[in-house]
C-alpha atoms as a PDB file:
ATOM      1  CA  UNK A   1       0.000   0.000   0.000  1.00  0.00           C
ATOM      2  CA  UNK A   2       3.049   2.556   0.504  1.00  0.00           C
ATOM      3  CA  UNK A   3       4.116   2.300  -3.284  1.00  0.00           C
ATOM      4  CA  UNK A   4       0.149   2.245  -4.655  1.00  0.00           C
ATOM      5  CA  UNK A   5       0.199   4.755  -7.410  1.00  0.00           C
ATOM      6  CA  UNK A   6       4.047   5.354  -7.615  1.00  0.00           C
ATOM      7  CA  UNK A   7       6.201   3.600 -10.077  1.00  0.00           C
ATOM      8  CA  UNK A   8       8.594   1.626  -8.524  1.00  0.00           C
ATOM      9  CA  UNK A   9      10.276  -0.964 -10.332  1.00  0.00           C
ATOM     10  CA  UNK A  10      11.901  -2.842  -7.036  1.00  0.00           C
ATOM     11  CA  UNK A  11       8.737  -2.443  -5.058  1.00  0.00           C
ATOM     12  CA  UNK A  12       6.714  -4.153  -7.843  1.00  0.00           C
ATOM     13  CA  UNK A  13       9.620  -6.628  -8.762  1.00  0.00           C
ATOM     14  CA  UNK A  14       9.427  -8.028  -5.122  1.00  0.00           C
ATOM     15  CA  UNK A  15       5.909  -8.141  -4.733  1.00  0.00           C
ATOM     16  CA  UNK A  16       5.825 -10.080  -8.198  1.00  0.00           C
ATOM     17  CA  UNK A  17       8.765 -12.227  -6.640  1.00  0.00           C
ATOM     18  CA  UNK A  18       6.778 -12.943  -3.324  1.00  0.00           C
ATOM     19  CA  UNK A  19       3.626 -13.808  -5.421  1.00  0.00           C
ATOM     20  CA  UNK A  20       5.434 -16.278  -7.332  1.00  0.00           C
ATOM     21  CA  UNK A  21       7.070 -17.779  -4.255  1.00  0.00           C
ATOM     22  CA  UNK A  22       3.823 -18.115  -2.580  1.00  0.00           C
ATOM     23  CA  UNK A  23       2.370 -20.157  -5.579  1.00  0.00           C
ATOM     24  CA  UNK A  24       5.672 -21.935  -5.461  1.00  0.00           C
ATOM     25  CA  UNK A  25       5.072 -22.928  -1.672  1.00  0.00           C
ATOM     26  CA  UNK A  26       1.540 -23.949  -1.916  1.00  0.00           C
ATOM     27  CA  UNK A  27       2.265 -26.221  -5.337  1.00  0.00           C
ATOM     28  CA  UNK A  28       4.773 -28.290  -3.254  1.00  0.00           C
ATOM     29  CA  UNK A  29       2.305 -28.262  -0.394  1.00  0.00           C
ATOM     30  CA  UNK A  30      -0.175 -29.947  -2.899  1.00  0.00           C
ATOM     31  CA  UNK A  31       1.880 -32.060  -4.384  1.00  0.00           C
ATOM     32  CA  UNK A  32       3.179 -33.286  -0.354  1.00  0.00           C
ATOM     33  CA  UNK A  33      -0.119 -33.512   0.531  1.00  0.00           C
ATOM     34  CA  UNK A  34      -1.730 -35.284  -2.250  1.00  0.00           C
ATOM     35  CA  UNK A  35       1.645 -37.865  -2.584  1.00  0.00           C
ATOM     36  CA  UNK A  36       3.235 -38.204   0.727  1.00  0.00           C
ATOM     37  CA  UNK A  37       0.268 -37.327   3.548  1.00  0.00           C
ATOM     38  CA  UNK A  38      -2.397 -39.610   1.783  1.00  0.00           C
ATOM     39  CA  UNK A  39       0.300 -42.665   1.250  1.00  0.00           C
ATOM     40  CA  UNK A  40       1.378 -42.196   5.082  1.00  0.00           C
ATOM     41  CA  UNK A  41      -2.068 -42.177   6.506  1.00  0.00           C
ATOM     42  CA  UNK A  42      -2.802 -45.154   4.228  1.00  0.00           C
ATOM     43  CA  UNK A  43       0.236 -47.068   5.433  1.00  0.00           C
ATOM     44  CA  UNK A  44      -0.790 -46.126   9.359  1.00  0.00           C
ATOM     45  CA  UNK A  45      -4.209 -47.579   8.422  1.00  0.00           C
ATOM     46  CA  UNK A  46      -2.802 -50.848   7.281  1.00  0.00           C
ATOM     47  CA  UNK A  47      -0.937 -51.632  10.606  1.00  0.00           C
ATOM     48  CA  UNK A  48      -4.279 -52.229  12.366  1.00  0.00           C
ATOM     49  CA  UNK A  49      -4.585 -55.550  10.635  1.00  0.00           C
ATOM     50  CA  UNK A  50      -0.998 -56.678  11.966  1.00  0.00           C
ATOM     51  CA  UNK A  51      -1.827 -55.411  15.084  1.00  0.00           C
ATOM     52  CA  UNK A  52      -4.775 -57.632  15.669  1.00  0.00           C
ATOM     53  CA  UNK A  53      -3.634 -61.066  13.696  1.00  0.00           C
ATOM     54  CA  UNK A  54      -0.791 -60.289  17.064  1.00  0.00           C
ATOM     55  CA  UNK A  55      -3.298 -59.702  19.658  1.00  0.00           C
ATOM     56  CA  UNK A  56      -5.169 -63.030  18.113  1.00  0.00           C
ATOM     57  CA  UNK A  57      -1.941 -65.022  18.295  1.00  0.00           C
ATOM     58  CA  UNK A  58      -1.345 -63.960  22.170  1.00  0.00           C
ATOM     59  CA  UNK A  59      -4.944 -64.410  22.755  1.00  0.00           C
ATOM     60  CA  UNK A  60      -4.512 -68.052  21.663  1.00  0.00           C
ATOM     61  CA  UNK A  61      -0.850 -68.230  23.724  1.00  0.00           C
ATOM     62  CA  UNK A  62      -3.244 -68.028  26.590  1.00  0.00           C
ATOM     63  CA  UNK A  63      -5.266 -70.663  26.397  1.00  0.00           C
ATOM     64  CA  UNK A  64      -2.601 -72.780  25.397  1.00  0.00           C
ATOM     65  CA  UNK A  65      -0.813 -72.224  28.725  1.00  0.00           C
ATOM     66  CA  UNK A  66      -4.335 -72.856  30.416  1.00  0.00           C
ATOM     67  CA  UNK A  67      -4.813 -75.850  28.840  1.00  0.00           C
ATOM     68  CA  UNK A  68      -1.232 -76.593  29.811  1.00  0.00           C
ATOM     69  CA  UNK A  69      -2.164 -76.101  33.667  1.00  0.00           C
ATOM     70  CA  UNK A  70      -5.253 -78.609  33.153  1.00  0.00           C
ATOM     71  CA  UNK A  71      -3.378 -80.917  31.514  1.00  0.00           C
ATOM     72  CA  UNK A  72      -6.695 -83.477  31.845  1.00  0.00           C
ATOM     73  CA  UNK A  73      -7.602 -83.398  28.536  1.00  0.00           C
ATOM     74  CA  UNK A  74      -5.351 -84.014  25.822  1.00  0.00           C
ATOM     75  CA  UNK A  75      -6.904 -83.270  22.597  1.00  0.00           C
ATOM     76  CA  UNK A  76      -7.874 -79.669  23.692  1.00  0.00           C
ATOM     77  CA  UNK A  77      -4.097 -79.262  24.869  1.00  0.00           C
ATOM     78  CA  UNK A  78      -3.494 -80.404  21.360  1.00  0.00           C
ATOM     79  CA  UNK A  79      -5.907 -78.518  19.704  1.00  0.00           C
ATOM     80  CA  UNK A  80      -4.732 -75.214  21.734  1.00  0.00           C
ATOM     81  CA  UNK A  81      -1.026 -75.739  20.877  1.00  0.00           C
ATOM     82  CA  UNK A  82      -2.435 -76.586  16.846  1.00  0.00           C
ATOM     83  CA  UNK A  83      -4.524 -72.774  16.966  1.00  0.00           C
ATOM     84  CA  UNK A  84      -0.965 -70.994  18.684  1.00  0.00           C
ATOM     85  CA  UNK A  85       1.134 -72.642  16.462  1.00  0.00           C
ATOM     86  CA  UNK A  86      -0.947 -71.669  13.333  1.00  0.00           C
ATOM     87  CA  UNK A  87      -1.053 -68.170  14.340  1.00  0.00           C
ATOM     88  CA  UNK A  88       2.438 -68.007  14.715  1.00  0.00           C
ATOM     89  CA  UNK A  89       3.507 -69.295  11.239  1.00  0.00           C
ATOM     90  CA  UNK A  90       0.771 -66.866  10.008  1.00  0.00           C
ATOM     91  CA  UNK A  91       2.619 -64.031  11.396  1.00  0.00           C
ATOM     92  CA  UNK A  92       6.481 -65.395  10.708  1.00  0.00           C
ATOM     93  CA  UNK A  93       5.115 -65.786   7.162  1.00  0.00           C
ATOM     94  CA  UNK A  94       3.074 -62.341   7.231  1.00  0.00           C
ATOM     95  CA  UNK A  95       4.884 -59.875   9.398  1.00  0.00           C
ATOM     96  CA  UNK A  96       7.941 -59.685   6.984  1.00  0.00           C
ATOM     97  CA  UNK A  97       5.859 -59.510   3.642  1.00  0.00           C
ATOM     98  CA  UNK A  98       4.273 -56.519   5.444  1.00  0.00           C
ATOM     99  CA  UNK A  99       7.278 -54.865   7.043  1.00  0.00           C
ATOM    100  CA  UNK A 100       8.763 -55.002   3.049  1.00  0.00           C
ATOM    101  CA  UNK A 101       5.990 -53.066   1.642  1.00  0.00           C
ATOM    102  CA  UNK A 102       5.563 -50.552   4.418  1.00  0.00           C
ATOM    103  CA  UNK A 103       8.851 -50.030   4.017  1.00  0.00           C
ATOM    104  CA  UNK A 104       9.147 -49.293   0.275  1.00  0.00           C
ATOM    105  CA  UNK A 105       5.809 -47.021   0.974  1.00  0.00           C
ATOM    106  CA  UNK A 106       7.689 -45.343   3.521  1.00  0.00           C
ATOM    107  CA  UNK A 107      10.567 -45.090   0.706  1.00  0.00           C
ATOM    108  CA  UNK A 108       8.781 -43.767  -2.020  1.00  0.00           C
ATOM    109  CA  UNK A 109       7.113 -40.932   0.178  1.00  0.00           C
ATOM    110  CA  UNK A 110      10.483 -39.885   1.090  1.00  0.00           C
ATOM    111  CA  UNK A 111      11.561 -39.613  -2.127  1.00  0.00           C
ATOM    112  CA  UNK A 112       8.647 -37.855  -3.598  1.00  0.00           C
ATOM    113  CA  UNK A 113       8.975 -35.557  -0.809  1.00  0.00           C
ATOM    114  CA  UNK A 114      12.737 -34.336  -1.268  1.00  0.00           C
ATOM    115  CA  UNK A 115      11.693 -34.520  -5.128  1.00  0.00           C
ATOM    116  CA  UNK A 116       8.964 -31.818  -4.670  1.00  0.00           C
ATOM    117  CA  UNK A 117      11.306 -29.684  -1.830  1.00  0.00           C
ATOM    118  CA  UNK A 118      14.091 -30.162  -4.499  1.00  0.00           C
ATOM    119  CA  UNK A 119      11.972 -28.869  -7.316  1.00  0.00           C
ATOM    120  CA  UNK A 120      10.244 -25.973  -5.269  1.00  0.00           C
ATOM    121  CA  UNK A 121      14.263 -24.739  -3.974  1.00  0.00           C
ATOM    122  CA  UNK A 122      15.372 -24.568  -7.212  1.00  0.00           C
ATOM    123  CA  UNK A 123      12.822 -22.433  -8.620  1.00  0.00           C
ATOM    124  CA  UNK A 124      12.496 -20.438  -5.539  1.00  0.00           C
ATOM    125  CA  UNK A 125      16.074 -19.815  -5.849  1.00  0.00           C
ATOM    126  CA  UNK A 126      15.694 -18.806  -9.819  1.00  0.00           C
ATOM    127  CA  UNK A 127      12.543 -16.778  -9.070  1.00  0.00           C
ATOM    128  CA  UNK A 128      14.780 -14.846  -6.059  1.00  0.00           C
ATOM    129  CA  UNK A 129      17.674 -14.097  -8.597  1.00  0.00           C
ATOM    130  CA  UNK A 130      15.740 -11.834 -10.949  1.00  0.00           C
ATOM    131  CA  UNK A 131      15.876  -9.363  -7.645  1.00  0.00           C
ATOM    132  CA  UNK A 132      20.076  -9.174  -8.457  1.00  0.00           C
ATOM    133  CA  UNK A 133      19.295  -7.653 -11.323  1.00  0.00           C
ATOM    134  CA  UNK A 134      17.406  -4.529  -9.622  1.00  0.00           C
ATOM    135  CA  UNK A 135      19.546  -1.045  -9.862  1.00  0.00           C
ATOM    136  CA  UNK A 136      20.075  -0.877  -5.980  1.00  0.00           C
ATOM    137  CA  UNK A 137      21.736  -4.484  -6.309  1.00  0.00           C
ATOM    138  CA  UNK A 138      24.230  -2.985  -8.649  1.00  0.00           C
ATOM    139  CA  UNK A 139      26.623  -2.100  -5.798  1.00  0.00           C
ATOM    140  CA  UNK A 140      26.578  -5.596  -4.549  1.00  0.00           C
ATOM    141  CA  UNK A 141      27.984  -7.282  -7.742  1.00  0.00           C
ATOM    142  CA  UNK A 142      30.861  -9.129  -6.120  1.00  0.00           C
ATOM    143  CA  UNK A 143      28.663 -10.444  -3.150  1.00  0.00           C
ATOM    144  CA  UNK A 144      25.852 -11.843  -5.864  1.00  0.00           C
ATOM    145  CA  UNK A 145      28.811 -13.254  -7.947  1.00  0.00           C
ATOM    146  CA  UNK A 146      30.053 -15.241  -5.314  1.00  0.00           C
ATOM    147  CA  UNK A 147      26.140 -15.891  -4.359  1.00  0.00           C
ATOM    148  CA  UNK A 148      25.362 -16.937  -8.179  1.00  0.00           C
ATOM    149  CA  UNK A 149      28.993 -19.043  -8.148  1.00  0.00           C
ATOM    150  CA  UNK A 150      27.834 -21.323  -5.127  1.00  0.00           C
ATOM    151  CA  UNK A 151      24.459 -21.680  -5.271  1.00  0.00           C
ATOM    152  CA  UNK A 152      23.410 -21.905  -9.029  1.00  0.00           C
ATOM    153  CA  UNK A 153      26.136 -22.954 -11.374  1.00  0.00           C
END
């Protein structure tokens, strides 16, 4: 509002700069959000399942050791230690098919996250340059050099 109605060229190169930014900022925030937020919460949502083949399996632990502590009958004993036993290769089998693809979930939302910071840096980082060429950024030519050296050659 201080430069409305004046012509300033730095005033109304910045505020085009920070607009750009902005939309820069909230297309990586999509792009997180739709890639990386809705694969995590999916992932989170498929440990439940795990979670409950494991409470089933200590569930039938138990009444294997109480059918242990009876010991009058053998065929429930047997049939106990058949159930526990069955659970358990279920889950040796299970547990590291699952761990595998949570894993390369938890891989590929990584990567699509530094993709989309990557990609949003480096055109931040152009977008912020076009302010070194701006008259009162004339005086600073060796400090932008070095700047322009390090950061985008």
């Amino acid at each position: 509002d201080f430069y409305k109605g004046k012509a300033c060229e730095e005033a109304n190169k910045l505020h085009e700069v920070t607009v750009k930014l902005l939309e820069l900022f909230n297309n990586m925030k999509e792009t997180v959000e739709s890639v990386v937020v809705i694969s995590l919460n999916t992932l989170v949502g498929l440990f439940s399942g795990p979670a409950k083949v494991i409470e089933k399996r200590f569930d039938k632990l138990l009444d294997y050791n109480y059918q242990l502590g009876k010991t009058e009958s053998d065929k429930e004993l047997q049939a106990a230690k058949n159930d526990y036993q069955a659970m358990n290769a279920q889950l040796l089998d299970e547990l590291p098919k699952f761990y595998n693809l949570a894993f390369n979930i938890l891989k590929h939302c990584i990567a699509a996250f530094v993709l989309a910071r990557r990609d949003f840096m480096e055109l931040s980082l152009r977008e912020s340059c076009a302010l070194l060429e701006l008259p009162s950024m004339a005086s600073k030519a060796s400090l932008m050099e070095t700047f322009k050296t390090r950061h985008i050659t």
